[in-house]
C-alpha atoms as a PDB file:
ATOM      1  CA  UNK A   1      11.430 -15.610  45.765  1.00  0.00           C
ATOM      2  CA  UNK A   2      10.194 -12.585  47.782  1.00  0.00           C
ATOM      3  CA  UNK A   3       8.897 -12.879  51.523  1.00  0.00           C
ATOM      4  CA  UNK A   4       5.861 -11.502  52.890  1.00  0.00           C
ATOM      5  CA  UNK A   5       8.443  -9.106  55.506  1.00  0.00           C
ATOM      6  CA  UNK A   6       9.721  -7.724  51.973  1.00  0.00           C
ATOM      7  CA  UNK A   7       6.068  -5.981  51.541  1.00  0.00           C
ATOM      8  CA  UNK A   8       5.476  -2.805  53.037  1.00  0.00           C
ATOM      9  CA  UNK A   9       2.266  -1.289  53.650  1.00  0.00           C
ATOM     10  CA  UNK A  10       2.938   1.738  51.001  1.00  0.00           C
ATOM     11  CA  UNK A  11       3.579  -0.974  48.424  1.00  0.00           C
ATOM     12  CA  UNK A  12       0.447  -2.674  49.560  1.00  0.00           C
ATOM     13  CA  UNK A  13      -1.402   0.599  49.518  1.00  0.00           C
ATOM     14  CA  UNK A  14      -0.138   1.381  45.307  1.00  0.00           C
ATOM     15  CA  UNK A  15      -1.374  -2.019  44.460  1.00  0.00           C
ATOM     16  CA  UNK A  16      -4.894  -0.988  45.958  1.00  0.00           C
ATOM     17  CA  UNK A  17      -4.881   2.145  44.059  1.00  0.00           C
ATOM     18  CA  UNK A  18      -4.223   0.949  41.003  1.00  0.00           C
ATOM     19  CA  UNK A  19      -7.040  -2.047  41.082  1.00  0.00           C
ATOM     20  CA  UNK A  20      -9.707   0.621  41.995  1.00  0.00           C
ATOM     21  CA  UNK A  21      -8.678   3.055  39.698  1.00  0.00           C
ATOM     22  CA  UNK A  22      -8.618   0.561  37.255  1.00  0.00           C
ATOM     23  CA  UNK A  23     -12.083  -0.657  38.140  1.00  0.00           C
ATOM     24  CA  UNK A  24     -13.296   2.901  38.234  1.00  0.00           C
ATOM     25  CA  UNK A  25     -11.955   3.475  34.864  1.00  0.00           C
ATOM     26  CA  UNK A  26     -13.869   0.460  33.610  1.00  0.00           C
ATOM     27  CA  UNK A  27     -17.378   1.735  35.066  1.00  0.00           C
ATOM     28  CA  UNK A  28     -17.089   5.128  33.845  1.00  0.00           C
ATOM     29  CA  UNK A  29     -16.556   3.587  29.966  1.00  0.00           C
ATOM     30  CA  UNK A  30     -19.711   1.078  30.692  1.00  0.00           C
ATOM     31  CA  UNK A  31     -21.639   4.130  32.097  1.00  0.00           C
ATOM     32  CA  UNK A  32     -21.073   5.936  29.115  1.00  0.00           C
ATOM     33  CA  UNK A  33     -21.370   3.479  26.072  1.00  0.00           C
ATOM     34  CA  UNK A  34     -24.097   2.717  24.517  1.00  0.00           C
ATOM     35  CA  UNK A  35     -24.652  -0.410  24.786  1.00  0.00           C
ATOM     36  CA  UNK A  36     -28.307  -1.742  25.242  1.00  0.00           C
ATOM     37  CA  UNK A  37     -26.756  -5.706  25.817  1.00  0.00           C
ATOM     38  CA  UNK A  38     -23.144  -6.765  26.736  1.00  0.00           C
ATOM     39  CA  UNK A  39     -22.191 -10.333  26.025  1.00  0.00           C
ATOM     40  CA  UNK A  40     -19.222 -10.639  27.971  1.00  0.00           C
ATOM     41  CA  UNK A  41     -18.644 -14.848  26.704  1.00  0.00           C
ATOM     42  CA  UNK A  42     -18.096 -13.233  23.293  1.00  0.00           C
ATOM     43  CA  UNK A  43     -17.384  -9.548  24.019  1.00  0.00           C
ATOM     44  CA  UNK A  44     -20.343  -8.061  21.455  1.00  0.00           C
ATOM     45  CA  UNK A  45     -22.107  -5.169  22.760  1.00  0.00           C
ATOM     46  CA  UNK A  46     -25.823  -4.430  20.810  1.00  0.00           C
ATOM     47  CA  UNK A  47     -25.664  -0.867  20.463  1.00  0.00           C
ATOM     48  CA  UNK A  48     -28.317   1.522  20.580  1.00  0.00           C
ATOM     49  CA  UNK A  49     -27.942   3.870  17.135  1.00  0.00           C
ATOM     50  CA  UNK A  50     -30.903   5.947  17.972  1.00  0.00           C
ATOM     51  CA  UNK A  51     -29.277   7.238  21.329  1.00  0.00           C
ATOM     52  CA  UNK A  52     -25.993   8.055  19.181  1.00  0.00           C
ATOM     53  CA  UNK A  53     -28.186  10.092  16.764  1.00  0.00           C
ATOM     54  CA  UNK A  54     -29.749  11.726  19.408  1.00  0.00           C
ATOM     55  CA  UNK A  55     -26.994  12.696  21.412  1.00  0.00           C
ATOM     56  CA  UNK A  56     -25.446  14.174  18.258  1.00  0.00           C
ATOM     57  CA  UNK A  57     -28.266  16.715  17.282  1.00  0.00           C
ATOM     58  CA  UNK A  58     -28.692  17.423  21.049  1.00  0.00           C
ATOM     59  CA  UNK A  59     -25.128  18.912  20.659  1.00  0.00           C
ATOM     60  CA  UNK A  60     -25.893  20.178  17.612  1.00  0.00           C
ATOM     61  CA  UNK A  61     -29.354  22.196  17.562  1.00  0.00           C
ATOM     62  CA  UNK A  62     -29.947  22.127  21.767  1.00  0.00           C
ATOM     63  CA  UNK A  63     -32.717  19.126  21.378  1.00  0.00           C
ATOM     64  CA  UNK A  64     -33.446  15.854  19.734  1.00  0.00           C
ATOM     65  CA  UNK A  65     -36.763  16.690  18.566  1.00  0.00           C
ATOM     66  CA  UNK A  66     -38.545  13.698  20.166  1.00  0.00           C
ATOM     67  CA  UNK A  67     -40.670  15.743  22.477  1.00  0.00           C
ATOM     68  CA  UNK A  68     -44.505  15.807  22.059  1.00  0.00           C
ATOM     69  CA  UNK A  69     -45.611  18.481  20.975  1.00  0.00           C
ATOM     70  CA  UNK A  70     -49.113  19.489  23.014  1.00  0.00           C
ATOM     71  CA  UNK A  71     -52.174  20.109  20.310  1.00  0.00           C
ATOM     72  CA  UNK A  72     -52.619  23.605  19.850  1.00  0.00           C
ATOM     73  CA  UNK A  73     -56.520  24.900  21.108  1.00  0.00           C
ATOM     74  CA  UNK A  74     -58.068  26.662  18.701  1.00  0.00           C
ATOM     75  CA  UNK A  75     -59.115  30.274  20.670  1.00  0.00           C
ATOM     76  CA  UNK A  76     -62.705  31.397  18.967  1.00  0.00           C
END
């Protein structure tokens, strides 16, 4: 078995790095999913389809086409 004198603080430093990158990591792919709902008990995520669609003909035509439109005033 190793002894606590066998640590060094670089060693201690790598294993701090790695646990917050690896948290980070996890955040950024929660941030960007699409989840609406995670279960983590079961691991099921209720994803939103209408976001996905949307996001795909914003990079497509420039917009998603659910902006309201303002009525147009008839000029006499």
């Amino acid at each position: 078995m190793t002894q606590l004198q066998d640590f060094n603080i670089n060693e201690l430093m790598l294993f701090i790095v790695g646990v917050l990158g690896s948290l980070g990591g996890l955040c950024v792919i929660i941030q960007k999913s699409k989840c609406q709902e995670i279960s983590f008990c079961c691991f099921k995520c209720k994803r939103d389809v209408r976001a996905i669609i949307e996001e795909e003909k914003l990079q497509k035509t420039g917009h998603t086409g659910n902006t309201p439109r303002l009525p147009e005033k008839n000029n006499p």
